[in-house]
Protein backbone atom coordinates (compact mmCIF):
# COMPACT_ATOMS: atom_id res chain seq x y z
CA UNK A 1 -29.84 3.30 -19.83
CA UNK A 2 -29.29 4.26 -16.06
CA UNK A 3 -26.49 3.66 -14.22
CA UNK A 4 -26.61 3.49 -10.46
CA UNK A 5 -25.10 5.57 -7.97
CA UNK A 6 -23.09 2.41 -6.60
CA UNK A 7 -22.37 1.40 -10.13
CA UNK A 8 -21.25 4.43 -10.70
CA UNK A 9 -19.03 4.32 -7.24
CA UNK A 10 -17.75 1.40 -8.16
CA UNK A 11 -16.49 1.95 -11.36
CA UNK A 12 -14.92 5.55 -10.48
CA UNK A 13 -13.24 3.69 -7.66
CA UNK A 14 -11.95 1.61 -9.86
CA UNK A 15 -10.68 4.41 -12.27
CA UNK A 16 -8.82 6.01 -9.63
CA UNK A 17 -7.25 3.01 -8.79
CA UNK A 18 -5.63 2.90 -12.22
CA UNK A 19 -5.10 6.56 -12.06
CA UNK A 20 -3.16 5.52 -9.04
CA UNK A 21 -0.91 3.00 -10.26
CA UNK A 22 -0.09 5.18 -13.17
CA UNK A 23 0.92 8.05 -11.06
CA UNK A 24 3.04 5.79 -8.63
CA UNK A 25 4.71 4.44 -12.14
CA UNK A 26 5.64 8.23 -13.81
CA UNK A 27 6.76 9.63 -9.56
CA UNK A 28 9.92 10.90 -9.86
CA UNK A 29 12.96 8.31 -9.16
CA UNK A 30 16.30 8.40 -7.63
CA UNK A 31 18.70 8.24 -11.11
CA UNK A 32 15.47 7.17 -13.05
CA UNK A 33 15.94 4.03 -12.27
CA UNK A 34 12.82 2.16 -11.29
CA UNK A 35 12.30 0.27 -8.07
CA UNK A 36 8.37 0.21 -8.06
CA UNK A 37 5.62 -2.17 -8.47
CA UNK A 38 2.26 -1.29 -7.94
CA UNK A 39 -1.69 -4.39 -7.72
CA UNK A 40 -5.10 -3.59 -7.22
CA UNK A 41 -6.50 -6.04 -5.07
CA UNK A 42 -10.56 -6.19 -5.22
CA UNK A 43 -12.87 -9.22 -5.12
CA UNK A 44 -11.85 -11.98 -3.79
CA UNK A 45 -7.95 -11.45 -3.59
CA UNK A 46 -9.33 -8.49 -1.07
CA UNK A 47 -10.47 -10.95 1.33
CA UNK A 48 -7.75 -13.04 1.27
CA UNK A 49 -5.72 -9.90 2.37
CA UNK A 50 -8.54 -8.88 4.65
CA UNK A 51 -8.29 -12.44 5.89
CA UNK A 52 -4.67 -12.47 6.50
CA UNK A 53 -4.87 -9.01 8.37
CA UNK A 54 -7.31 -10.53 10.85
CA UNK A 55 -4.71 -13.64 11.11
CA UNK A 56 -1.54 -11.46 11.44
CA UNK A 57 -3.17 -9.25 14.66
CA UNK A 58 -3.19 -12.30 16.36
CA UNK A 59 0.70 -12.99 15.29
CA UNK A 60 2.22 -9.69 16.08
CA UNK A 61 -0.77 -8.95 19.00
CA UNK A 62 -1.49 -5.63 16.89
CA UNK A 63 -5.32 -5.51 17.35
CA UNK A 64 -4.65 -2.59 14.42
CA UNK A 65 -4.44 -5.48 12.01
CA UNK A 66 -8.00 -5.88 12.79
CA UNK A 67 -9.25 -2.41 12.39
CA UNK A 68 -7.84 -2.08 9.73
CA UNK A 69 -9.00 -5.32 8.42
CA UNK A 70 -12.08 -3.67 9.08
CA UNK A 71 -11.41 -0.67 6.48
CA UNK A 72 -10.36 -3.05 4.00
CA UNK A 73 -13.58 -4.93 4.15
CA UNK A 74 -15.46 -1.81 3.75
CA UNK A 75 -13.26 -0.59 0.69
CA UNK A 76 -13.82 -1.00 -2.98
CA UNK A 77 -10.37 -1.54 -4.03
CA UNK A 78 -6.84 -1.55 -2.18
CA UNK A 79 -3.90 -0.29 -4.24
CA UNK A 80 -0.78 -2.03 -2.97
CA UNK A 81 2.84 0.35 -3.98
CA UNK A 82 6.14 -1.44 -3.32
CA UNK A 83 9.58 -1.28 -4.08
CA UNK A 84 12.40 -4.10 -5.75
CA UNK A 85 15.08 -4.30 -3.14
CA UNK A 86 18.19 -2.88 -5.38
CA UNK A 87 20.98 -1.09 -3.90
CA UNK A 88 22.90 1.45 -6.60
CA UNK A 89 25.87 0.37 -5.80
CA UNK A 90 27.01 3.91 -4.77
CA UNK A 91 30.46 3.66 -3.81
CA UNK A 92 31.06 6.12 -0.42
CA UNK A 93 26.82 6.69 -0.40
CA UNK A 94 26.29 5.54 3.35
CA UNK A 95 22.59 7.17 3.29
CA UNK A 96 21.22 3.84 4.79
CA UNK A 97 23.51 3.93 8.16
CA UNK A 98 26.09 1.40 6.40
CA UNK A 99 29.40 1.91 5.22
CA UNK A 100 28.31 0.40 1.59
CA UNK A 101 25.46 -1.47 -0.55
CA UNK A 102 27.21 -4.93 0.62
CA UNK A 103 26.61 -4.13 4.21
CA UNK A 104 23.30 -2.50 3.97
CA UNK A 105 22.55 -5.96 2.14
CA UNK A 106 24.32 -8.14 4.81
CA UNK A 107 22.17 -6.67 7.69
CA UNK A 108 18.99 -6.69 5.99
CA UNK A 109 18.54 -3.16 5.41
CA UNK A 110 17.14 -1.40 2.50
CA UNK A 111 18.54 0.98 -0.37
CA UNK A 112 17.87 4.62 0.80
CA UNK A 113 16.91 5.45 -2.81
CA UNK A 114 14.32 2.99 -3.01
CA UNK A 115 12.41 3.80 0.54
CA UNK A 116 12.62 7.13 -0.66
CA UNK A 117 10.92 6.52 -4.48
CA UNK A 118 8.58 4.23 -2.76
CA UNK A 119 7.71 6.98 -0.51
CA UNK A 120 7.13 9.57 -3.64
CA UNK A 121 5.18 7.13 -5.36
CA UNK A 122 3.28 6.64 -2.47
CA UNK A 123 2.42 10.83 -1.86
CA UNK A 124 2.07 10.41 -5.57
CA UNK A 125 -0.98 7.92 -5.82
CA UNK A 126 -2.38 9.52 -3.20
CA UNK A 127 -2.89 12.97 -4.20
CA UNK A 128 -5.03 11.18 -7.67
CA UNK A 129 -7.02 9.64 -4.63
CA UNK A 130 -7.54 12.82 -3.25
CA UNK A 131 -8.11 14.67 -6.04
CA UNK A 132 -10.83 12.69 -7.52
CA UNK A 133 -12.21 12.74 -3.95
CA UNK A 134 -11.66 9.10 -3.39
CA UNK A 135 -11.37 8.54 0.33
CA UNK A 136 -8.17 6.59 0.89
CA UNK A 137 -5.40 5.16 4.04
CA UNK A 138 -2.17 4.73 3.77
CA UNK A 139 -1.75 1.63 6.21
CA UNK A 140 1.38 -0.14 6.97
CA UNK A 141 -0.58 -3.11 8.04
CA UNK A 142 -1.96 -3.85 4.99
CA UNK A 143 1.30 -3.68 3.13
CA UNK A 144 2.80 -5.87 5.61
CA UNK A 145 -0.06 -8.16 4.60
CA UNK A 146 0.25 -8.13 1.39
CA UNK A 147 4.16 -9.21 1.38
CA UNK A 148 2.93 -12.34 3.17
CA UNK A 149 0.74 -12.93 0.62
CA UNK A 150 3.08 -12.22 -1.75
CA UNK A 151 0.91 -10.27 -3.89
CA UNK A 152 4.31 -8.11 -5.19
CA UNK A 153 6.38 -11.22 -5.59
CA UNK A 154 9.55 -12.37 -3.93
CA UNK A 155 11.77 -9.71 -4.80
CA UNK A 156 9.79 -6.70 -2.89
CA UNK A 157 10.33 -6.05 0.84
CA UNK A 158 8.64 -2.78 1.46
CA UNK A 159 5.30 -1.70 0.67
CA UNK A 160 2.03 0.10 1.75
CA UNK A 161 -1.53 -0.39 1.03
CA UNK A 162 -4.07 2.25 0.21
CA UNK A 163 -7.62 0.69 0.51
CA UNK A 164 -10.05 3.07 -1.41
CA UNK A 165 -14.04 4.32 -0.35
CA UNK A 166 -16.55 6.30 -1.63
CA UNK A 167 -18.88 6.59 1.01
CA UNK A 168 -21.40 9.43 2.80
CA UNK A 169 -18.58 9.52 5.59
CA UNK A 170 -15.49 8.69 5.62
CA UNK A 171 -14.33 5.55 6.69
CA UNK A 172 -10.73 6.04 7.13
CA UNK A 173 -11.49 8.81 9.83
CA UNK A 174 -12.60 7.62 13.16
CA UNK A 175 -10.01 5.10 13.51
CA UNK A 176 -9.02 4.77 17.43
CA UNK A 177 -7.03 1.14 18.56
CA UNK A 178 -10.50 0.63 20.94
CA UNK A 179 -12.48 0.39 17.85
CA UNK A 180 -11.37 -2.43 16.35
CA UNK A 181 -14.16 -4.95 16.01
CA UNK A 182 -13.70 -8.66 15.36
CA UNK A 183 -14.65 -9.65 11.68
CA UNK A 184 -15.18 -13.28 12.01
């Protein structure tokens, strides 16, 4: 039997990706108590987010919806980390700018402690991307996409997306606003 290089791209992409999730999963967390959910989007759920980039630059008139549509596209996989919106209930906390969890929730903020194991889990996935030499983002804009999509369910209000690319040159690098290029 021989496997391809691609094939062989493909499924180590997909590897990492798993690698990924697990890593995000077992990241430290404030109190151990777990806030985190973690997809891989590939196939056609990717262009459905890819899609809804392209749709959302023309909503918020961020033409870096479309480059980065762009990367996603071009990407194997995208691993999407989020967090459960769930104050602890810290009585006298205030890390969030509010006096307590009640008024953090009344304003529409967000639990310190869970931006904080989001962002851990985040650093955490990444550095499995990085050291299985997986070229990866960290891009606001498709997390942003993905919670319109709802691809973390109703209950998550932050995330990030990390689209994922074994390639000769990195396609995450050369990334100015001017080069975003219409997909459709």
């Amino acid at each position: 039997m021989l496997k391809t290089m691609e094939n062989a791209e493909r499924e180590g992409i997909l590897q990492v990706a798993d690698l990924m999730v697990v890593a995000a999963k077992t990241a430290p967390k404030g109190s151990g108590k777990d806030t985190v959910e973690a997809v891989i989007v590939t196939g056609e759920e990717k262009d459905r987010l890819r899609d809804k980039m392209i749709a959302m630059a023309d909503t918020t008139g961020q033409p870096i919806f479309v480059r980065d549509a762009s990367n996603v596209d071009k990407s194997e996989a995208v691993v999407i980390i989020g967090c459960r919106e769930k104050p602890f209930g810290l009585s006298n906390c205030s890390m969030c700018g509010f006096e307590n969890c009640v008024m953090m929730k009344e304003a529409g903020s967000n639990c310190v402690f869970n931006v904080t194991d989001l962002g851990i889990a985040v650093g955490s996935a990444v550095s499995v991307a990085a050291n299985h030499r997986v070229d990866n983002r960290v891009m606001f804009t498709v997390g942003r996409s993905a919670l319109k999509l709802g691809f973390l369910g109703d209950d998550v209000k932050l995330c990030w997306g990390i689209p994922l690319s074994a390639s000769s040159k990195d396609i995450f690098f050369d990334r100015a606003p001017g080069m975003a290029v219409r997909l459709d």
